[in-house]
Protein backbone atom coordinates (compact mmCIF):
# COMPACT_ATOMS: atom_id res chain seq x y z
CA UNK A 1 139.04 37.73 142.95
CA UNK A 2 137.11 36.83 139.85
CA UNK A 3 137.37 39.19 136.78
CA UNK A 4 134.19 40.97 135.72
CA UNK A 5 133.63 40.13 132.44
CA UNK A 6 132.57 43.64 130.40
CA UNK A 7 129.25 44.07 129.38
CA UNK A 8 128.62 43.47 125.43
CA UNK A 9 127.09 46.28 123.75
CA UNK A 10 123.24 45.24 122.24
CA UNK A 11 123.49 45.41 118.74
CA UNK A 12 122.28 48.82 116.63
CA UNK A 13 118.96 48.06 115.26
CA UNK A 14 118.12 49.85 111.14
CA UNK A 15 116.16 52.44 112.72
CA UNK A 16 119.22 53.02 115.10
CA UNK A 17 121.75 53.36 112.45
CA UNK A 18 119.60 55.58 110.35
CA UNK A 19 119.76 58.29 113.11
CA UNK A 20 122.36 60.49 112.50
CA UNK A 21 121.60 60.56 108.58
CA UNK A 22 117.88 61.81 110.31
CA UNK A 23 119.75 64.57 113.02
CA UNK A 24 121.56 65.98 109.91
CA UNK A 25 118.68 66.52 107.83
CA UNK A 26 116.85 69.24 109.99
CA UNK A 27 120.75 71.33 109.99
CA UNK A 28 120.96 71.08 106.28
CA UNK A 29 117.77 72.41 105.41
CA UNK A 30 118.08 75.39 107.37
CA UNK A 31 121.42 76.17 105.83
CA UNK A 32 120.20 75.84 102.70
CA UNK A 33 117.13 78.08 103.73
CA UNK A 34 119.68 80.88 104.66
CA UNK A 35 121.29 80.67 102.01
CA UNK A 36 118.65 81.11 99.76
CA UNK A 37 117.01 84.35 101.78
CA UNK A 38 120.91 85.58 101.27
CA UNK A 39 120.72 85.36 97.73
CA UNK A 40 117.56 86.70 97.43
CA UNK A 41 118.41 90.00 99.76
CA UNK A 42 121.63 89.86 97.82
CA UNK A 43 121.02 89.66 94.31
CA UNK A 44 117.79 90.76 94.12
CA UNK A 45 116.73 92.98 97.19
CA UNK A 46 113.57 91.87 97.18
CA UNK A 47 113.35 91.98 101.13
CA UNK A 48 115.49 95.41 101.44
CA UNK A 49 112.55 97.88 102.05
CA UNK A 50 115.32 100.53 102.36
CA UNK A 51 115.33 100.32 98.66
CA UNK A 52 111.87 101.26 98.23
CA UNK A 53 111.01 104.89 97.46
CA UNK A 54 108.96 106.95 99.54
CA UNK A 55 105.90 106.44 97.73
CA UNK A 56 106.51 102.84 97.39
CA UNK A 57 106.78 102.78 101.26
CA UNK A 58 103.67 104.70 102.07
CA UNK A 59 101.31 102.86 99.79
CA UNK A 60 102.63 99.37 101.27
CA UNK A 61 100.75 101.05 104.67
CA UNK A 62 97.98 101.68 102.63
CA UNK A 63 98.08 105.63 104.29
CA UNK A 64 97.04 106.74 100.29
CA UNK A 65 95.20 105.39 97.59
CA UNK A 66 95.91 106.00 93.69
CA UNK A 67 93.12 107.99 93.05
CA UNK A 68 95.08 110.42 95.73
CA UNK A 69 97.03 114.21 94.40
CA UNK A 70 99.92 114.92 95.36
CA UNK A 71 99.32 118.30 98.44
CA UNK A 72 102.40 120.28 99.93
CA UNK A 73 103.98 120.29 103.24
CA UNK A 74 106.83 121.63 105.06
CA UNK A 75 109.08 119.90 107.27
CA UNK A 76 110.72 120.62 110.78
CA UNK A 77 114.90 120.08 110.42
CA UNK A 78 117.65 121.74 111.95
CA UNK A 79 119.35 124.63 110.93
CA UNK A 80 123.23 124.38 110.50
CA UNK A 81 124.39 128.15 110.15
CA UNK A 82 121.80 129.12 113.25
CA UNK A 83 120.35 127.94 116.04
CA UNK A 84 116.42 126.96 115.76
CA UNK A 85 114.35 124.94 113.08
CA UNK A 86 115.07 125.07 108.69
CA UNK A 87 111.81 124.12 107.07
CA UNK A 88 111.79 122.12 103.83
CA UNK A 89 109.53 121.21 101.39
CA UNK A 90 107.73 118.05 101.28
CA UNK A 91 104.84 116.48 99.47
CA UNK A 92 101.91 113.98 100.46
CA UNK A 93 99.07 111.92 99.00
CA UNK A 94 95.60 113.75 100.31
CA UNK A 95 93.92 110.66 101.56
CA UNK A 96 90.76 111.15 102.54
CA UNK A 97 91.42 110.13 106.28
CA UNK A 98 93.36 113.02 108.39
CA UNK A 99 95.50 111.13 110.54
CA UNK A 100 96.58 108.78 107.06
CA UNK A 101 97.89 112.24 106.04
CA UNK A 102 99.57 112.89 109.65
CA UNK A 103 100.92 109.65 109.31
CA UNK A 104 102.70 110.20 105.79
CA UNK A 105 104.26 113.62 107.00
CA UNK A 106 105.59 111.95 110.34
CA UNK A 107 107.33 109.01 108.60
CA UNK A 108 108.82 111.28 105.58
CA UNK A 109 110.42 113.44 108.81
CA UNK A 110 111.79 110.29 110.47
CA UNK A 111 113.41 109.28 107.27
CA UNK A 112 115.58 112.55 107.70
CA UNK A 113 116.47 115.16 104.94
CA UNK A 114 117.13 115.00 101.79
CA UNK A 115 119.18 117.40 101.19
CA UNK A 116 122.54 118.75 103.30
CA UNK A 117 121.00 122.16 103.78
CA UNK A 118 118.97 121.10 106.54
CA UNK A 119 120.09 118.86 109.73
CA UNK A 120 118.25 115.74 111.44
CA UNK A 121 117.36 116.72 114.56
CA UNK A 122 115.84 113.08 115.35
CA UNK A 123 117.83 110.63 117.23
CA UNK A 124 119.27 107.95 115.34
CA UNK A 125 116.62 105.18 114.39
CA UNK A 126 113.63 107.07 115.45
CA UNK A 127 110.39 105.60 113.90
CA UNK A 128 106.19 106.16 114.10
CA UNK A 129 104.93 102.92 115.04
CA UNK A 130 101.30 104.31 115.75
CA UNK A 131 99.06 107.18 115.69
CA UNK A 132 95.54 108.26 116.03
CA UNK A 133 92.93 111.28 117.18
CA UNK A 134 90.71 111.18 119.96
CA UNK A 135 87.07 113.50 119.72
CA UNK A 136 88.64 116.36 120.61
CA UNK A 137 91.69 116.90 117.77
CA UNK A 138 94.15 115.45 120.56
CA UNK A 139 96.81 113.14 118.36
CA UNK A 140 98.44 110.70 120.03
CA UNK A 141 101.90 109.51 118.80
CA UNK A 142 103.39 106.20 119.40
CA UNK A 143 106.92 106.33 118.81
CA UNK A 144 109.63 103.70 118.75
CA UNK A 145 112.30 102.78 121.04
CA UNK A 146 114.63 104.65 119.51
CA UNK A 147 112.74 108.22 120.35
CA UNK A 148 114.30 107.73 123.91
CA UNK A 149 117.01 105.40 124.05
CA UNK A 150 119.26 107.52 120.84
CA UNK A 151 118.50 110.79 122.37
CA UNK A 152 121.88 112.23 123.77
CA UNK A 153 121.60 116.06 123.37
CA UNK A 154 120.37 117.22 126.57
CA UNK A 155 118.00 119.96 127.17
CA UNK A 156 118.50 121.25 123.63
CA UNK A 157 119.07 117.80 121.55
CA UNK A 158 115.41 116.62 123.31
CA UNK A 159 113.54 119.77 122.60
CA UNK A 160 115.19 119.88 119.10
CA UNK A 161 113.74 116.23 118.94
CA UNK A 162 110.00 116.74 119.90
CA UNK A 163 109.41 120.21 118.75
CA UNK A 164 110.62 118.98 115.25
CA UNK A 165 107.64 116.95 115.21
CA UNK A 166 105.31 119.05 117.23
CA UNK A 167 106.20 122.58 115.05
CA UNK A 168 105.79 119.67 111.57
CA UNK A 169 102.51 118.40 113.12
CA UNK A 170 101.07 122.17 114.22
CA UNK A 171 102.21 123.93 111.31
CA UNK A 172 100.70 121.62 108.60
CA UNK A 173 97.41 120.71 110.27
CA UNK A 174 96.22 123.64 112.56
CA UNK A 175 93.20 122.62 113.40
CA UNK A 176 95.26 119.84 115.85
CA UNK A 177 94.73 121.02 119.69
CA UNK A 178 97.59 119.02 121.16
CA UNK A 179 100.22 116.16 120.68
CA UNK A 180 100.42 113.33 123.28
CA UNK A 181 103.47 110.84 123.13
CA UNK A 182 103.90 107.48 123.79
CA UNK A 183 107.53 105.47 123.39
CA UNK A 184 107.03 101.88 122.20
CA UNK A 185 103.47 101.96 123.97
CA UNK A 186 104.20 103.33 127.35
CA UNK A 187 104.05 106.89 128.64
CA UNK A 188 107.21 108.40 130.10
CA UNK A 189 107.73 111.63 131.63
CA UNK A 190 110.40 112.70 129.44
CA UNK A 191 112.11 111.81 126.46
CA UNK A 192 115.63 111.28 128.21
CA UNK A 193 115.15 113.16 131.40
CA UNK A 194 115.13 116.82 130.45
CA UNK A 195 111.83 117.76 128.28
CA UNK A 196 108.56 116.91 129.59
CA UNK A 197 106.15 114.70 127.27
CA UNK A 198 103.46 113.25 129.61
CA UNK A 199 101.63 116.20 129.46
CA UNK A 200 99.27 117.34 126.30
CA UNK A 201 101.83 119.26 123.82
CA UNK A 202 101.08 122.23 122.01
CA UNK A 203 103.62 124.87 119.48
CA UNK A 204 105.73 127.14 121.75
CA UNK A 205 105.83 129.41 119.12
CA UNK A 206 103.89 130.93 116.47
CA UNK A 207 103.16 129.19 113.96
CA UNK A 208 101.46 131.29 111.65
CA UNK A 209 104.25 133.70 110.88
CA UNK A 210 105.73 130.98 108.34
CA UNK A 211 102.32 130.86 106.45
């Protein structure tokens, strides 16, 4: 039985040496992109926008303008010594556009209180990701994920949730004939299967004795 001689190996040509020097490049500039974004969010926190103050926040959505005063609001929390709603005071820019108004009050809300005499009835995370009025003073309220997913109250913790909104939206711009809501750009019937929200909202209470 003759004995295979084994196969010689073709020799490596420059470009074929050169190629893991070439493979390594591509890893080592993203490391060294990471770690520059680290020392910038680090040392600087010049991408932390939950550093920024409120105003700060608002004008980088362009909902105000300079030129803008200052108007008062109240906002919907919880009450910790009793049950129902705690209102406390709030301010936003009057920009000439309603719903850039509606828009400031909704976010300051979602940010929670500021203060520990009042309680976040919001679930954890909850955000305004859109919102806009139809002809007929309808607002329509995109909300994030969050809205839903965080909610674990149960018939009180999800009417706690939306009418915290609903009694902030009703009580600070009356002329408002209903709140729809959308989560992350879809209807749903209810927030977590207890309060209904497909239907046009309106204040289940009134209103006006606060003024």
């Amino acid at each position: 039985m003759t004995e295979k001689t084994p196969l010689k190996q073709p020799a490596k040509t420059p470009d074929e040496k050169k190629k893991p020097a070439a493979l390594l490049l591509p890893g080592l500039i993203v490391i060294l992109a990471a770690a520059l974004i680290y020392a910038l969010v680090t040392f600087t926190g010049i991408f932390d926008i939950g550093k920024k103050t409120t105003g700060s926040l608002l004008s980088s959505y362009q909902l105000y303008s300079p030129k803008d005063v200052k108007i008062k609001a109240l906002l919907f929390f919880g009450n910790p010594q009793a049950e129902g709603f705690k209102t406390s005071p709030a301010e936003i820019y009057s920009s000439a556009l309603q719903i850039n108004r509606i828009k400031q009050l909704i976010m300051l809300l979602t940010q929670g209180p500021k203060d520990k005499t009042v309680l976040n009835l919001l679930p954890e995370g909850t955000a305004l990701k859109d919102a806009y009025l139809d002809a007929n003073s309808i607002l329509y309220l995109d909300m994030s994920p969050e809205f839903a997913a965080n909610c674990r109250g149960g018939t009180t913790g999800e009417y706690e949730a939306v009418y915290s909104i609903l009694d902030t939206v009703f009580y600070n711009f009356p002329w408002v004939k209903g709140v729809k809501f959308a989560v992350n750009g879809a209807e749903k019937d209810s927030l977590a299967g207890h309060i209904i929200i497909k239907s046009i909202l309106t204040p289940d209470t009134d209103l006006t004795k606060l003024k």
